[in-house]
N, C-alpha and C. Protein backbone atom coordinates (compact mmCIF):
# COMPACT_ATOMS: atom_id res chain seq x y z
N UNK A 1 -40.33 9.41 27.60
CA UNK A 1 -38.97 9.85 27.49
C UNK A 1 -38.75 10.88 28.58
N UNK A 2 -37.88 10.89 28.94
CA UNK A 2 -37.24 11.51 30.67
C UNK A 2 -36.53 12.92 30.21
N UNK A 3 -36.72 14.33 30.95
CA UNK A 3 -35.58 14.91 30.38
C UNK A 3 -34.38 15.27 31.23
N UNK A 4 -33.79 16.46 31.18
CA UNK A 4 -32.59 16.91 32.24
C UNK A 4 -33.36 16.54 33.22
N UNK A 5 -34.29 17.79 33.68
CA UNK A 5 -35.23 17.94 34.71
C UNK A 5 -35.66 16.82 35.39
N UNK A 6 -36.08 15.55 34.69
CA UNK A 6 -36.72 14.37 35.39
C UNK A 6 -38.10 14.67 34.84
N UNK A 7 -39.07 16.00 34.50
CA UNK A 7 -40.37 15.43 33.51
C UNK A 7 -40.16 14.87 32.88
N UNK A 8 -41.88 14.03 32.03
CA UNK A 8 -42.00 13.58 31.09
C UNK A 8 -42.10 14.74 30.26
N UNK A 9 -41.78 14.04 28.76
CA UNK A 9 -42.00 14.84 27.34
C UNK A 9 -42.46 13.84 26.29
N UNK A 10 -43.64 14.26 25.80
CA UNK A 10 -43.97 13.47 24.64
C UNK A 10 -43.52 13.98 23.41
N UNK A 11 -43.51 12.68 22.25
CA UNK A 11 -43.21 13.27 21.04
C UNK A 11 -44.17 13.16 20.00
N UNK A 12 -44.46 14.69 19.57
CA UNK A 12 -45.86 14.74 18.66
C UNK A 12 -45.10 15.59 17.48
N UNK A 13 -44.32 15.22 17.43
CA UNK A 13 -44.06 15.00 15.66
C UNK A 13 -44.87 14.68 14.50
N UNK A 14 -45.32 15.21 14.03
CA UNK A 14 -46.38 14.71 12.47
C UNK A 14 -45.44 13.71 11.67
N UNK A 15 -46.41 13.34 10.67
CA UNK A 15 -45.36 12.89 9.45
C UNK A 15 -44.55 13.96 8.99
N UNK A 16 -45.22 14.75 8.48
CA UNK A 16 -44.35 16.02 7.89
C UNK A 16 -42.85 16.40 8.49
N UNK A 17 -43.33 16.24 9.90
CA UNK A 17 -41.72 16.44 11.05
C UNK A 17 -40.80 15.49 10.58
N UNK A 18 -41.52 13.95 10.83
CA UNK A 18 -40.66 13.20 10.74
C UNK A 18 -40.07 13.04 9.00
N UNK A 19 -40.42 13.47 8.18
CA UNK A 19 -39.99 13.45 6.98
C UNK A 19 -39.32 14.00 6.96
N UNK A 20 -38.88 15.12 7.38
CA UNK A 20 -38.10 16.37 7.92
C UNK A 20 -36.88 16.07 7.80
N UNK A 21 -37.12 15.51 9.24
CA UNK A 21 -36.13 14.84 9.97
C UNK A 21 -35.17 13.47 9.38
N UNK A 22 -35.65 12.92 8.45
CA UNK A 22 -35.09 11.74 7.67
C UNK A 22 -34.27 12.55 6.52
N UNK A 23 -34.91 13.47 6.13
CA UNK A 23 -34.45 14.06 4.99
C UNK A 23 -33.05 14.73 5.39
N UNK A 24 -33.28 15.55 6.66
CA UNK A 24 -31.96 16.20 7.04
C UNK A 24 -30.97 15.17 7.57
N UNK A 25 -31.15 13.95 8.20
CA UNK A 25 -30.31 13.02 8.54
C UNK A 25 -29.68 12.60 7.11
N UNK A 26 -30.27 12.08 6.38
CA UNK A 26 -29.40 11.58 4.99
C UNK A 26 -29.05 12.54 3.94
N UNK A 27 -29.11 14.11 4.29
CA UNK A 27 -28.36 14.90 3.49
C UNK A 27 -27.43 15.31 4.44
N UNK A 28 -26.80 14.96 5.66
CA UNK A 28 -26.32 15.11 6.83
C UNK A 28 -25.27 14.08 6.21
N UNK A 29 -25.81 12.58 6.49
CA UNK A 29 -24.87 11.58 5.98
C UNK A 29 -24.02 11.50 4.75
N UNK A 30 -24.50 12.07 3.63
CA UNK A 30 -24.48 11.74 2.35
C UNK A 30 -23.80 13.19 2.55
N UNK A 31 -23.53 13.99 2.98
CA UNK A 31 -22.68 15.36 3.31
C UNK A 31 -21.05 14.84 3.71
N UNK A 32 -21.26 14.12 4.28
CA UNK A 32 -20.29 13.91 5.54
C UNK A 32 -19.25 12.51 4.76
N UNK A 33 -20.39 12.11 4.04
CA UNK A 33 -19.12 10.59 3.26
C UNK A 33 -17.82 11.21 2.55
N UNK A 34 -18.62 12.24 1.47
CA UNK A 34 -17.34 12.81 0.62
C UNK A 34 -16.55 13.08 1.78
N UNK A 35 -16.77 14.07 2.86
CA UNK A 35 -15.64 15.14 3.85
C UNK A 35 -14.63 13.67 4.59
N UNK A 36 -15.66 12.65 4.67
CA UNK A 36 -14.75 11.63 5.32
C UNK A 36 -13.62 10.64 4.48
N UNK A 37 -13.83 11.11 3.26
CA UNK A 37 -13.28 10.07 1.87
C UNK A 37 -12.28 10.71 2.21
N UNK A 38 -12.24 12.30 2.04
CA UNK A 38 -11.10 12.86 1.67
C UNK A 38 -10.25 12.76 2.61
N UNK A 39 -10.63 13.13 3.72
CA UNK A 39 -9.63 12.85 5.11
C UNK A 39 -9.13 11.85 5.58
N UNK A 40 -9.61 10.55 5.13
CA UNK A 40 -8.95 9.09 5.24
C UNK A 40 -8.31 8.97 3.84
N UNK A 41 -8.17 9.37 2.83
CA UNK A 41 -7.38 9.54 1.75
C UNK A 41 -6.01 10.37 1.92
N UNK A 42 -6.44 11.77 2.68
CA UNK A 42 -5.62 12.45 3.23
C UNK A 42 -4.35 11.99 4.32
N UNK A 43 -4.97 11.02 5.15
CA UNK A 43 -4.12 10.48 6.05
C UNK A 43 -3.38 9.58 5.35
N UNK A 44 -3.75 8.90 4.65
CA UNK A 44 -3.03 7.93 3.75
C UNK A 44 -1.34 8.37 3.48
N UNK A 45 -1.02 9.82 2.87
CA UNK A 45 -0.41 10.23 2.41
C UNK A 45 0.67 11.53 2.65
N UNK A 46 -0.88 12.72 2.69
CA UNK A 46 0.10 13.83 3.37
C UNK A 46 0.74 13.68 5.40
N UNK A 47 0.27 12.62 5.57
CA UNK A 47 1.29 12.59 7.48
C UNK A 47 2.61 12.05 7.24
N UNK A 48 2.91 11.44 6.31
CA UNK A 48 3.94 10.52 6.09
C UNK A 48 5.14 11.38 5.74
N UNK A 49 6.53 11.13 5.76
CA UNK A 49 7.53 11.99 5.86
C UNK A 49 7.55 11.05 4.57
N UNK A 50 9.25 11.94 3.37
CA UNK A 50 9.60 11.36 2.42
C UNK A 50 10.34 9.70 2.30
N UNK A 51 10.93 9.56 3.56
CA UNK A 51 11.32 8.06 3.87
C UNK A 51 10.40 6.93 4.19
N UNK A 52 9.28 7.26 3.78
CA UNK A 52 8.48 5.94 4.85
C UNK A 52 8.12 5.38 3.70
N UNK A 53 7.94 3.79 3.50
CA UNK A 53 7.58 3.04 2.20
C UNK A 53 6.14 3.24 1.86
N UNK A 54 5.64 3.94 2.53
CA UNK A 54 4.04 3.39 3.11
C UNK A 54 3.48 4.47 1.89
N UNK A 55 1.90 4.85 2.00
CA UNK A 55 1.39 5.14 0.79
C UNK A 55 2.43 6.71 0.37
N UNK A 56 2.79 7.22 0.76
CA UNK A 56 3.88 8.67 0.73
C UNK A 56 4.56 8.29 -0.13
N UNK A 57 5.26 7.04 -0.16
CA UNK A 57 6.51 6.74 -0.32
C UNK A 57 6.00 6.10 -2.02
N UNK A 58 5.11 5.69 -1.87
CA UNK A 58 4.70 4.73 -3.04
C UNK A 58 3.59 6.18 -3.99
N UNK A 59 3.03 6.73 -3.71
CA UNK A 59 2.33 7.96 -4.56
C UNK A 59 3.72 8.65 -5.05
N UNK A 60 5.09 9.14 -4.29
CA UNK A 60 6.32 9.60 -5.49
C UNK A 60 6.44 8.76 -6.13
N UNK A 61 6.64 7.68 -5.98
CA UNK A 61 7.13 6.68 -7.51
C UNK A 61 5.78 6.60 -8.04
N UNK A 62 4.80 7.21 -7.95
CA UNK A 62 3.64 6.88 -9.65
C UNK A 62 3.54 8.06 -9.77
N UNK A 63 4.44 9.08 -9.40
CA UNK A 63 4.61 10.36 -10.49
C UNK A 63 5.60 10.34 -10.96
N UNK A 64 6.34 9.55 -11.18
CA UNK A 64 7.97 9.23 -11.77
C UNK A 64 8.42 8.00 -12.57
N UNK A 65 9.17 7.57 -13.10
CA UNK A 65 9.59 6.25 -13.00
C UNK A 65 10.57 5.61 -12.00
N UNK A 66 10.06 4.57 -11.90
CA UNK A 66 10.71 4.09 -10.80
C UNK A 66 12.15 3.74 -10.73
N UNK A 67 12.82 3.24 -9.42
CA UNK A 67 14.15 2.89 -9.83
C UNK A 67 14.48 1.62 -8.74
N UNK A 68 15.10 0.47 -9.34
CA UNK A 68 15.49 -0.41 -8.52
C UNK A 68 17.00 -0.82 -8.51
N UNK A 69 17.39 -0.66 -7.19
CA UNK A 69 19.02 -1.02 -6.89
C UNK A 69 19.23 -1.94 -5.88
N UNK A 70 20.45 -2.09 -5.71
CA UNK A 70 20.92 -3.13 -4.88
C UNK A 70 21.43 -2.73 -3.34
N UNK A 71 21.14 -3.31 -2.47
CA UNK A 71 21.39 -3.17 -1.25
C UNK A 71 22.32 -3.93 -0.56
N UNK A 72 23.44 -4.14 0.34
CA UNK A 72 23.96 -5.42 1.05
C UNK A 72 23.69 -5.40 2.36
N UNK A 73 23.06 -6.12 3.15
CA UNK A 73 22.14 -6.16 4.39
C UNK A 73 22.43 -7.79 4.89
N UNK A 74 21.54 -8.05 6.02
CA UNK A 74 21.68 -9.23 7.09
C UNK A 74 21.57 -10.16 5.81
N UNK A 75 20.62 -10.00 4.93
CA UNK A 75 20.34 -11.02 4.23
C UNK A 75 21.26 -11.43 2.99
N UNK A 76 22.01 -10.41 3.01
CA UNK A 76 22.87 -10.67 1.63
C UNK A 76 22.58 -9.84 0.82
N UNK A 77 22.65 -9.23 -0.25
CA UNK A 77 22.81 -8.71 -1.23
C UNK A 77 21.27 -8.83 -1.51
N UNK A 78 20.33 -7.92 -1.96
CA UNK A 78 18.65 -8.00 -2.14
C UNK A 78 18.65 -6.56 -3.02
N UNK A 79 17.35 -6.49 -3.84
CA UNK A 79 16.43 -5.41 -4.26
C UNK A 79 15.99 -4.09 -3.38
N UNK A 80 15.80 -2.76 -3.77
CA UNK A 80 15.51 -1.78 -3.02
C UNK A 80 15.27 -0.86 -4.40
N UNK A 81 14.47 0.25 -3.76
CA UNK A 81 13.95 1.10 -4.58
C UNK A 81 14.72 1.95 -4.98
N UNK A 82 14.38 3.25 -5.14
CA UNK A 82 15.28 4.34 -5.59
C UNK A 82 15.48 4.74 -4.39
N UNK A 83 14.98 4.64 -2.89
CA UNK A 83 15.15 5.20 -1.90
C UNK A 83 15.45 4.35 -0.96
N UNK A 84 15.85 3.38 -1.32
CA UNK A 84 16.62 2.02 -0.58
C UNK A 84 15.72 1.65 0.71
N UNK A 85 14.42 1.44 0.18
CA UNK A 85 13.57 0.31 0.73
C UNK A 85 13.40 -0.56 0.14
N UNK A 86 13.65 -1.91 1.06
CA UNK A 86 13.77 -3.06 0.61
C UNK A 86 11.92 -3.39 -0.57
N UNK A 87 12.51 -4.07 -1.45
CA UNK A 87 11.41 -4.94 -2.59
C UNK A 87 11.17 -6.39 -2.56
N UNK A 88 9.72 -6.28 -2.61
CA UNK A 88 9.66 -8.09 -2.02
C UNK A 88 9.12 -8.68 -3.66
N UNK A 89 9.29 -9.71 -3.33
CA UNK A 89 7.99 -10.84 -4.06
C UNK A 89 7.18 -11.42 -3.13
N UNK A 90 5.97 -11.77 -3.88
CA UNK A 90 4.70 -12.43 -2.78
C UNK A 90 4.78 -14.05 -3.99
N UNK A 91 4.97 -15.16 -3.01
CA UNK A 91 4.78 -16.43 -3.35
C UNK A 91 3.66 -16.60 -4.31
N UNK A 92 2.55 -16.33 -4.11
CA UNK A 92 1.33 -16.10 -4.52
C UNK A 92 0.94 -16.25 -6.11
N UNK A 93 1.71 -14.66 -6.07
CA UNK A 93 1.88 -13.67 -7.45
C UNK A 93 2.07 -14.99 -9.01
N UNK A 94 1.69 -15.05 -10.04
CA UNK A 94 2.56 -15.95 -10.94
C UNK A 94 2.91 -15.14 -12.24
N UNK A 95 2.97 -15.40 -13.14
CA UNK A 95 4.43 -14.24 -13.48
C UNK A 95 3.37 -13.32 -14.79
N UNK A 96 3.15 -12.58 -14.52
CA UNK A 96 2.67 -11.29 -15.32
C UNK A 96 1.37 -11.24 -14.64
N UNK A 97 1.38 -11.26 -13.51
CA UNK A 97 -0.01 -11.32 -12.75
C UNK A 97 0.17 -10.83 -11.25
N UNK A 98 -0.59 -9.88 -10.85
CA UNK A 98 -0.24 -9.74 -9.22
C UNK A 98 -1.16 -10.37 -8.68
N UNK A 99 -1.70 -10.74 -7.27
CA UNK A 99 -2.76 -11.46 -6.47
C UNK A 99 -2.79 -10.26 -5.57
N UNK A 100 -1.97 -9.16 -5.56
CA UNK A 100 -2.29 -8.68 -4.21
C UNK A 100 -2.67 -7.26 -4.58
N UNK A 101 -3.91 -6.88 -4.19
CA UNK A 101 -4.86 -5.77 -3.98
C UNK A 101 -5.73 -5.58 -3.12
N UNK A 102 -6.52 -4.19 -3.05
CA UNK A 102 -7.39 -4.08 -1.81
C UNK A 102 -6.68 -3.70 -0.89
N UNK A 103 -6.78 -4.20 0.27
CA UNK A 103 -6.43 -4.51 1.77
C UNK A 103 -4.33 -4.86 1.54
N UNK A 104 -4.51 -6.14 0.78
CA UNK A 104 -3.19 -6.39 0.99
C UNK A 104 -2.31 -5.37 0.07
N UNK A 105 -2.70 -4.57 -1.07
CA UNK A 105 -1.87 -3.51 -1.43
C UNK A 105 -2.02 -2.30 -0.43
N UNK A 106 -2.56 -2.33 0.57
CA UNK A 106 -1.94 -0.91 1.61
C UNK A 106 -1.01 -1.55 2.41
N UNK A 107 -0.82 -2.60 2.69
CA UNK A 107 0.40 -3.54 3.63
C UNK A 107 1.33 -3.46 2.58
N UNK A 108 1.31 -3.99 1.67
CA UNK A 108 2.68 -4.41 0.38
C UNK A 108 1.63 -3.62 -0.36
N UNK A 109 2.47 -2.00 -1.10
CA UNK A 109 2.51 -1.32 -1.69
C UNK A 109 3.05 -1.34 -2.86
N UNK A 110 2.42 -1.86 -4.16
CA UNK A 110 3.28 -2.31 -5.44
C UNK A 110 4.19 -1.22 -5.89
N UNK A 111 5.16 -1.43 -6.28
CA UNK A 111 6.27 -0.83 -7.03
C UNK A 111 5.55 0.09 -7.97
N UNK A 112 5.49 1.29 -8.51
CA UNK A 112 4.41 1.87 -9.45
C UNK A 112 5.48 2.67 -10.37
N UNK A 113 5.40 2.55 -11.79
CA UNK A 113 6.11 3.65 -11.83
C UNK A 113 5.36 4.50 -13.48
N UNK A 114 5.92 5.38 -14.22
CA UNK A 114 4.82 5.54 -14.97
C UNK A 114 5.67 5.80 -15.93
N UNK A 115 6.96 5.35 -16.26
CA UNK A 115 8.11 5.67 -17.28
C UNK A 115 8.91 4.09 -17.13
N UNK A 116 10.33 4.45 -18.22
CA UNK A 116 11.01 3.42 -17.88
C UNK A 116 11.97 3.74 -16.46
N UNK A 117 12.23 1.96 -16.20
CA UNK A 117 12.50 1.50 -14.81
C UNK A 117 14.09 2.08 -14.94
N UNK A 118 14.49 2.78 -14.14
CA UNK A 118 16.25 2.88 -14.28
C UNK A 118 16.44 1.75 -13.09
N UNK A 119 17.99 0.96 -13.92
CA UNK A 119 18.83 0.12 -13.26
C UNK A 119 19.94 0.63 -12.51
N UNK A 120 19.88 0.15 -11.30
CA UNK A 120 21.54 0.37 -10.80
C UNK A 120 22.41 -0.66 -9.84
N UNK A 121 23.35 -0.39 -9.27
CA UNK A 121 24.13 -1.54 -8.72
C UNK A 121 23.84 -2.69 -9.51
N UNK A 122 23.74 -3.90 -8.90
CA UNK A 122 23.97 -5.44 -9.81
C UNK A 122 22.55 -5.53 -10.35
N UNK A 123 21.72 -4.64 -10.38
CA UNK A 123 20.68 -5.25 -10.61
C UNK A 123 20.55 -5.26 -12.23
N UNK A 124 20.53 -6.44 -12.94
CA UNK A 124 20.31 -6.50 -14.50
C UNK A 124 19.26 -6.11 -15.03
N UNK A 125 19.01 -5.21 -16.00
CA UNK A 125 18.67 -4.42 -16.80
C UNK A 125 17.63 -5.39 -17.50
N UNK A 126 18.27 -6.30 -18.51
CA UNK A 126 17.50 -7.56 -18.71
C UNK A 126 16.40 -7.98 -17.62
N UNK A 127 16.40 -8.06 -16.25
CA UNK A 127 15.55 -8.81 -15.67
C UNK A 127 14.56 -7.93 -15.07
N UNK A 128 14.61 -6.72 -15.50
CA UNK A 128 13.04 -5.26 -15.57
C UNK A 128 12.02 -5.54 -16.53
N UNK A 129 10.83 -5.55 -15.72
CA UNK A 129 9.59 -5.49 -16.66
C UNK A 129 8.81 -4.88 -15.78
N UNK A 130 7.44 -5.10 -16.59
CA UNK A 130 6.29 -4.44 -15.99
C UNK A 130 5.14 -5.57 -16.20
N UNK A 131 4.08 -4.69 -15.72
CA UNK A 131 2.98 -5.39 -15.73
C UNK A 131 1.66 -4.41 -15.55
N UNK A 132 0.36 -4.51 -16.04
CA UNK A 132 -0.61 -3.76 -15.82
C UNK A 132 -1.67 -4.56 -14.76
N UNK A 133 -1.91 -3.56 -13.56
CA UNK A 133 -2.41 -3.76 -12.44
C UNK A 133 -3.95 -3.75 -12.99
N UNK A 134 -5.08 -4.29 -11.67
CA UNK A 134 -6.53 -4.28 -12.55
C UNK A 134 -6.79 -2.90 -12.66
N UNK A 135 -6.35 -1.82 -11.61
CA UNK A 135 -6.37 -0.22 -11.55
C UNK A 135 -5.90 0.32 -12.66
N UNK A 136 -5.16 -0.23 -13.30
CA UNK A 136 -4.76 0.49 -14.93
C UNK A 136 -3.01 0.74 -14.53
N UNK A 137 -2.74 0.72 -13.05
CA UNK A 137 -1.28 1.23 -13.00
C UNK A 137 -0.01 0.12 -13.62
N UNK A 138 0.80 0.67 -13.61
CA UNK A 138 2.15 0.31 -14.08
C UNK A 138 3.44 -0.49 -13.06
N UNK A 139 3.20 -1.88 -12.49
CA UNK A 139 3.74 -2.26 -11.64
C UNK A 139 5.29 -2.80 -12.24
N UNK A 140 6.01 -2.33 -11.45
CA UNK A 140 7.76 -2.85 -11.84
C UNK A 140 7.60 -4.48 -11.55
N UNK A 141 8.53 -5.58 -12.16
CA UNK A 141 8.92 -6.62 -11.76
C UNK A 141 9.97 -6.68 -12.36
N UNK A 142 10.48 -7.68 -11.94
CA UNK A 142 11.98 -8.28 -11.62
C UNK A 142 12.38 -9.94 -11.80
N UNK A 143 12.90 -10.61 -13.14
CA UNK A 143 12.63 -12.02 -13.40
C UNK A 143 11.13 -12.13 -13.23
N UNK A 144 10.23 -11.77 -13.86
CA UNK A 144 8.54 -12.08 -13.77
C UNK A 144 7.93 -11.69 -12.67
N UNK A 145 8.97 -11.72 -11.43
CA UNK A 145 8.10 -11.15 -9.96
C UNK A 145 7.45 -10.14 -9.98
N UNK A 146 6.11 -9.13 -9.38
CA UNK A 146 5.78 -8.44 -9.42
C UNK A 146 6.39 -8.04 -8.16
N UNK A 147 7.09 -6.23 -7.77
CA UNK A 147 7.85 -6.00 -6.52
C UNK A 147 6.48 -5.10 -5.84
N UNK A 148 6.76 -5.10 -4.61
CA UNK A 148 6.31 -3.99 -3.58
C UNK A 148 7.03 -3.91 -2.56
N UNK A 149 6.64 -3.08 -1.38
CA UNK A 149 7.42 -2.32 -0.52
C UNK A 149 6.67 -3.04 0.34
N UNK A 150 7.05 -2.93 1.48
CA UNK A 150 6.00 -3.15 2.65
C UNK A 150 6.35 -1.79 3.83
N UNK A 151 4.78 -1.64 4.31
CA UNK A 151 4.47 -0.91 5.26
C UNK A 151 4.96 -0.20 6.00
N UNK A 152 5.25 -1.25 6.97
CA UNK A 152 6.36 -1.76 8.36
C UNK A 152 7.56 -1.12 8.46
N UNK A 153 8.40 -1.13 6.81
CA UNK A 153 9.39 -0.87 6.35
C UNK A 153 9.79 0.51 6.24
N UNK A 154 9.88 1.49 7.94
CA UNK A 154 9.78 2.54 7.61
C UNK A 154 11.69 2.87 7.20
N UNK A 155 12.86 3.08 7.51
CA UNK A 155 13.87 2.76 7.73
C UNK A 155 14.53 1.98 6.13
N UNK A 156 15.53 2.80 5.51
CA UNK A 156 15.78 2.38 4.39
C UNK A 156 16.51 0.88 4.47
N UNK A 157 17.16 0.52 5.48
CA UNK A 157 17.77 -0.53 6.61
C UNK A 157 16.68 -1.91 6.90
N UNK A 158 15.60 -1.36 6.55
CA UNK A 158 14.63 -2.52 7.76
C UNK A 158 14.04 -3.29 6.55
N UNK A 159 14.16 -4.97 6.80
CA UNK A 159 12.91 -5.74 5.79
C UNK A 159 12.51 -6.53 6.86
N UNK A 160 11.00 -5.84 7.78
CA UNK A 160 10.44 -6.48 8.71
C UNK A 160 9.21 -7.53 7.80
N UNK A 161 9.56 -7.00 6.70
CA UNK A 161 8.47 -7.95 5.50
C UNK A 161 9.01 -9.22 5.19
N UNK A 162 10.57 -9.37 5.35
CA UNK A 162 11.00 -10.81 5.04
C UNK A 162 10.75 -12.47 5.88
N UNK A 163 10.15 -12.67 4.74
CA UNK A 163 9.36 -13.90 5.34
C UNK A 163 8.33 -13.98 6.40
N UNK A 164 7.54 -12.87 5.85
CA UNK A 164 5.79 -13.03 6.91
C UNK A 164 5.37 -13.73 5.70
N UNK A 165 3.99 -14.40 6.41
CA UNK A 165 3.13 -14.95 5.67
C UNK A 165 1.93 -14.44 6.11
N UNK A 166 1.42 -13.90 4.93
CA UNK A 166 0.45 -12.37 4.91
C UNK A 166 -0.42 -12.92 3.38
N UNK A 167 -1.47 -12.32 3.75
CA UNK A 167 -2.41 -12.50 2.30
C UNK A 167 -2.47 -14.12 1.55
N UNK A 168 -2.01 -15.36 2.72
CA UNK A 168 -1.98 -16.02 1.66
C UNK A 168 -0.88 -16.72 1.14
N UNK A 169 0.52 -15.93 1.57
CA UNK A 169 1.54 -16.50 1.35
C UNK A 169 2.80 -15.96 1.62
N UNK A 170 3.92 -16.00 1.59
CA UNK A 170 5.28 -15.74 2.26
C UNK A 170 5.65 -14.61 1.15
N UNK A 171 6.23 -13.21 1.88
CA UNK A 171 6.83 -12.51 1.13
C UNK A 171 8.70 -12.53 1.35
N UNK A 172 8.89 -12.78 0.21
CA UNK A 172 10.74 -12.59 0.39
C UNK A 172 11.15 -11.33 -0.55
N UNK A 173 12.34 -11.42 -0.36
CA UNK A 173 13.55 -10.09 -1.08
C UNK A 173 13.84 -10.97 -1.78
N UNK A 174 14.60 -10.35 -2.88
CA UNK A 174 14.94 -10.85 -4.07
C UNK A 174 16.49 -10.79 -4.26
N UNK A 175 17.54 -11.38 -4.76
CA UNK A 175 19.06 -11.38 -5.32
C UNK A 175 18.90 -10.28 -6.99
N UNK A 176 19.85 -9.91 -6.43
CA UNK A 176 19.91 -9.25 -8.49
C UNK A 176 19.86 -10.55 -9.37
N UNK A 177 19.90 -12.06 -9.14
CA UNK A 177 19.62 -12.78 -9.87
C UNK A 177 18.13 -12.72 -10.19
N UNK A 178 17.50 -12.65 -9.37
CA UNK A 178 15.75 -12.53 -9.22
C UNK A 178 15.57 -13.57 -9.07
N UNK A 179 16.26 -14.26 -7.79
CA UNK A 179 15.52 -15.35 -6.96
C UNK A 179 14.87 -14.64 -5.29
N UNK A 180 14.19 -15.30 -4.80
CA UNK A 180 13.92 -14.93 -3.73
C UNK A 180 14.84 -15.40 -2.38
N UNK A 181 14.88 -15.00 -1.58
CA UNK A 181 15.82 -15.23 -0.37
C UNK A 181 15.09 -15.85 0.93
N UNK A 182 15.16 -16.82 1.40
CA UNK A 182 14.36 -17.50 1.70
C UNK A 182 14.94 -17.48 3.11
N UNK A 183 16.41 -17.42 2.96
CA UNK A 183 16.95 -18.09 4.46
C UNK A 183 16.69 -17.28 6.06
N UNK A 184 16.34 -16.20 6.01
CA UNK A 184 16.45 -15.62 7.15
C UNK A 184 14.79 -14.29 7.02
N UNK A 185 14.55 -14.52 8.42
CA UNK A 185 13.17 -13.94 8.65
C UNK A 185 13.49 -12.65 8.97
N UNK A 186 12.79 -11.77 8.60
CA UNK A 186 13.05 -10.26 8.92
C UNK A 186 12.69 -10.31 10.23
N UNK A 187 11.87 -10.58 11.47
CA UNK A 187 11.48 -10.85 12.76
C UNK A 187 10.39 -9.40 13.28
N UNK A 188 9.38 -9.75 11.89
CA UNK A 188 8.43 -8.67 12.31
C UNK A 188 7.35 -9.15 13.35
């Protein structure tokens, strides 16, 4: 082994050294996982301003109950939260069941709420439910759909989520009837 200088240096490390040395590396590592949990947990949430759908936006509604209203946009008349980001359905989903977790719940952020759902604009009262996530949480749906937000969707205005096909299958917006809206692509 070479050093600054250009001598050689040998390494006469014992066992004892090198036990040492293993020991301080994996109380080094095993130090450093928690400090790194928290700070990629951290980013998740506290960078995000109060408008963004993204995990910010979705941790206020699971300290609250949620709220879903009506919007009129490119697409026609659709679903939105209490903070008028657009609400999708995932094709996928079948009715008291979500498919999307992991990975695809940080993209489409389920609806969460931890009380009852308040109604407003056209959206019928009748067509609110819930559902229990495998996490234990409390997901809003709408005619059987399970709702989420998407990501992308920073802008109370924007459904760059309408009609990707993500995780598996096509996400649309919904009518206060609680059909999905099929005709026009958000152009994410």
């Amino acid at each position: 082994m070479s050093r600054v200088d250009g001598t050689e240096a040998t390494c006469r490390a014992g066992p004892e050294r090198v036990n040492q040395m293993r020991h301080y590396k994996f109380a080094t590592a095993t130090a450093a996982f928690p400090a790194l949990a928290l700070l990629v947990a951290g980013c998740g949430s506290a960078t995000m301003d109060a408008g963004s759908s993204t995990s910010a936006h979705t941790s206020a509604a699971a300290h609250s109950a949620a709220a879903v209203q009506t919007h009129q946009g490119p697409h026609g008349e659709y679903l939105v939260d209490g903070t008028g980001h657009a609400l999708y359905m995932f094709e996928k989903d079948t009715s008291g069941s979500s498919q999307c977790s992991g990975a695809c719940a940080d993209v489409w952020p389920p609806l969460i709420t931890t009380g009852q759902t308040a109604a407003s604009g056209d959206v019928k009262g009748d067509l609110l439910g819930t559902l229990t996530r495998q996490d234990g949480s409390t997901q809003v749906t709408y005619n059987g759909h399970p709702l989420y937000l998407f990501a992308k969707d920073e802008d109370s205005s924007d459904t760059y989520g309408q009609g990707v096909d993500g995780f598996g299958a096509r996400w649309w917006v919904l009518t206060p009837s609680g059909e999905a809206i099929t005709a026009a692509s958000g152009g994410y």
